[in-house]
C-alpha atoms as a PDB file:
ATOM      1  CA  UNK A   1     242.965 137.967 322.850  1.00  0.00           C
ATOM      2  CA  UNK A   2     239.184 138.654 322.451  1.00  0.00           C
ATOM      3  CA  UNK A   3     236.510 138.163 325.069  1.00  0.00           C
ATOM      4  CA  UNK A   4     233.171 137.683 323.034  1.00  0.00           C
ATOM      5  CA  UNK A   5     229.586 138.454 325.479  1.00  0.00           C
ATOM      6  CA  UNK A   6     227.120 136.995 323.478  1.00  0.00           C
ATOM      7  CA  UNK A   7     224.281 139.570 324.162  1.00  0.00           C
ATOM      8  CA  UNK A   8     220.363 140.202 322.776  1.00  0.00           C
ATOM      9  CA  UNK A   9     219.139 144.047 322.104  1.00  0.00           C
ATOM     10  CA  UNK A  10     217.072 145.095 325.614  1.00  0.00           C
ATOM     11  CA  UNK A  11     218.993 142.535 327.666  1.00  0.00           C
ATOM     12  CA  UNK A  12     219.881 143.838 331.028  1.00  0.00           C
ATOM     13  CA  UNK A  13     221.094 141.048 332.369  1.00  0.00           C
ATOM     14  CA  UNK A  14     223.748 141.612 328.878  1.00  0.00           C
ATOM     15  CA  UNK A  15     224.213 145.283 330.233  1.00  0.00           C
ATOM     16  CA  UNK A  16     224.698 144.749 333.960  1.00  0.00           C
ATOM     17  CA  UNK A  17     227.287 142.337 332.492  1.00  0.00           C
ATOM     18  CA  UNK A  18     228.819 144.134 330.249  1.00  0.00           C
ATOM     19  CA  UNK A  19     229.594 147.485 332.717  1.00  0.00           C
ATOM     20  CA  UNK A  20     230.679 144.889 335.757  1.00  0.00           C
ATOM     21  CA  UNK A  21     233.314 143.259 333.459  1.00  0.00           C
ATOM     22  CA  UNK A  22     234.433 146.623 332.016  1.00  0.00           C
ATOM     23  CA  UNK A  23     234.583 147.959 335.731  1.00  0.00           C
ATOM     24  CA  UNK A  24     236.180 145.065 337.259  1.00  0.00           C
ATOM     25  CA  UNK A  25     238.727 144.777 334.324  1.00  0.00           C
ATOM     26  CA  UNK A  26     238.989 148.280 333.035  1.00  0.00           C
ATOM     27  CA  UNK A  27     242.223 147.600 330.720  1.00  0.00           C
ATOM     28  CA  UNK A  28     240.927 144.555 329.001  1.00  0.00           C
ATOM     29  CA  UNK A  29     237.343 147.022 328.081  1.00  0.00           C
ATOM     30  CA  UNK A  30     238.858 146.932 324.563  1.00  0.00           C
ATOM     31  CA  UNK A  31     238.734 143.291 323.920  1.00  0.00           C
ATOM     32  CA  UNK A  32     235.277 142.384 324.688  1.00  0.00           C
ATOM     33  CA  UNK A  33     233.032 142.321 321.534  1.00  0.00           C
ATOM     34  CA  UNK A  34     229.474 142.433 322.190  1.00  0.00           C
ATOM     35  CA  UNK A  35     227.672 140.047 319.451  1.00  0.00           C
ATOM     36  CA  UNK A  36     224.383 139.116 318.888  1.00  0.00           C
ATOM     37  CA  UNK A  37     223.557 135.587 320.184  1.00  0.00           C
ATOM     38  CA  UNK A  38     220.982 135.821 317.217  1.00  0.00           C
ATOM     39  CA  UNK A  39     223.411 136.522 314.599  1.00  0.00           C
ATOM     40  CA  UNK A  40     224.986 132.901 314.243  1.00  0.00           C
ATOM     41  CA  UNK A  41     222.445 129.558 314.829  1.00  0.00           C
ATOM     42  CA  UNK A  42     224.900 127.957 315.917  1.00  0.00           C
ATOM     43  CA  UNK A  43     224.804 130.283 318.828  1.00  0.00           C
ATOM     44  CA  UNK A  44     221.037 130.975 319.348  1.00  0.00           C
ATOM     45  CA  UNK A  45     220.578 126.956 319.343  1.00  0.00           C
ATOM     46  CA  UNK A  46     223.232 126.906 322.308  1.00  0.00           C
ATOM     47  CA  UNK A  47     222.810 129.666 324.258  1.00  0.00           C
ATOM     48  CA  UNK A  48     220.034 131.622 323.114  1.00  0.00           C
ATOM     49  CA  UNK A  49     218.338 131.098 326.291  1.00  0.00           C
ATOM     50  CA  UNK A  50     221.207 131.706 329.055  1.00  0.00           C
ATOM     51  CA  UNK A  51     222.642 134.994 327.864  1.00  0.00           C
ATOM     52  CA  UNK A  52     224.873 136.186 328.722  1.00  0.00           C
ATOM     53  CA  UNK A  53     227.600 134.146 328.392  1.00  0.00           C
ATOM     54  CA  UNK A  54     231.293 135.415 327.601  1.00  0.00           C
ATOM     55  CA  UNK A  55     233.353 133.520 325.223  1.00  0.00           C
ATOM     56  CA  UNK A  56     237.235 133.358 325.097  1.00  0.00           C
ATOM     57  CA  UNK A  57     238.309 133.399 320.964  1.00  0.00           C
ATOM     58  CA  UNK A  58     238.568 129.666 321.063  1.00  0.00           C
ATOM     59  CA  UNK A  59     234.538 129.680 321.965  1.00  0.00           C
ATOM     60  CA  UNK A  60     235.126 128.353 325.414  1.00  0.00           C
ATOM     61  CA  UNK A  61     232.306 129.763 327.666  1.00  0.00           C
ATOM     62  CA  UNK A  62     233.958 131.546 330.627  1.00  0.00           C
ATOM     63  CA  UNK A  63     230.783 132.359 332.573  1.00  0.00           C
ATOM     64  CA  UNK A  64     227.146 132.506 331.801  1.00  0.00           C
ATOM     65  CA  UNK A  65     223.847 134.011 333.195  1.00  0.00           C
ATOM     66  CA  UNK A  66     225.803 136.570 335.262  1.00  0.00           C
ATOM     67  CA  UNK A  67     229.314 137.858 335.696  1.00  0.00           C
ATOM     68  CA  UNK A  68     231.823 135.913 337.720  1.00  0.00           C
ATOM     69  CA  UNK A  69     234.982 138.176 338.360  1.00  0.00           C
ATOM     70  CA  UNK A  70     236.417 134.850 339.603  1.00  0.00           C
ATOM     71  CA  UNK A  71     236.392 133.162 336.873  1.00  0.00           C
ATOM     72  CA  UNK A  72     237.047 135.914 334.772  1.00  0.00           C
ATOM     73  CA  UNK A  73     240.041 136.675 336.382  1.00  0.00           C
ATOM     74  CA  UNK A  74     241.679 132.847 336.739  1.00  0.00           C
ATOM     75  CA  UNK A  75     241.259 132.861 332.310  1.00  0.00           C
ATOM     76  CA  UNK A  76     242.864 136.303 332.209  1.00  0.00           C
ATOM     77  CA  UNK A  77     245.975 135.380 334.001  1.00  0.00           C
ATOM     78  CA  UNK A  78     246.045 132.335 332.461  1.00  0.00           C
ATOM     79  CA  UNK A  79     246.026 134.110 329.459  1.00  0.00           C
ATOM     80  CA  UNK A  80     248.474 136.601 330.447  1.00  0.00           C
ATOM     81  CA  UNK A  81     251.087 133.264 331.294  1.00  0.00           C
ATOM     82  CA  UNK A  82     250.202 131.618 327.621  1.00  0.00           C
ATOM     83  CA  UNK A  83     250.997 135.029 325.710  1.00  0.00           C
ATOM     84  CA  UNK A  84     253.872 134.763 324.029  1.00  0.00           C
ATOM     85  CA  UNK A  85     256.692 137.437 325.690  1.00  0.00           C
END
């Protein structure tokens, strides 16, 4: 399971999302990837102008704009339940 942020160099929007997920979900820190929403066009055209915005690694958004431990929460026990054992 990877969590992708897409981010933008100098956001701090990106950064105050990026330490609030790693605080509020310390052991899942290692799966979020930090990309570029710039790197892809795909991406820029979508959401080049709401970053952040996390992605699970089917590209479903999970939250944008800011973090939601809610929501982030709900798709990582969901998660947890479709793992396989």
């Amino acid at each position: 399971m990877t969590l992708t942020l897409l981010s933008r160099d100098g956001c701090g929007l990106c950064e105050e999302f990026a330490d609030a997920f790693a605080a509020a979900f310390p052991a899942q820190r290692e799966q979020l990837l930090i990309a570029d929403v710039d790197s892809r066009p795909g991406w820029q055209g979508r959401y080049g102008l709401i970053i952040p915005v996390l992605l699970d690694d089917e590209g479903t958004v999970i939250c944008e704009t800011h973090f939601d431990e809610t929501a982030v929460g709900a798709w990582l026990a969901a998660a947890l339940k479709r793992a396989p054992a």
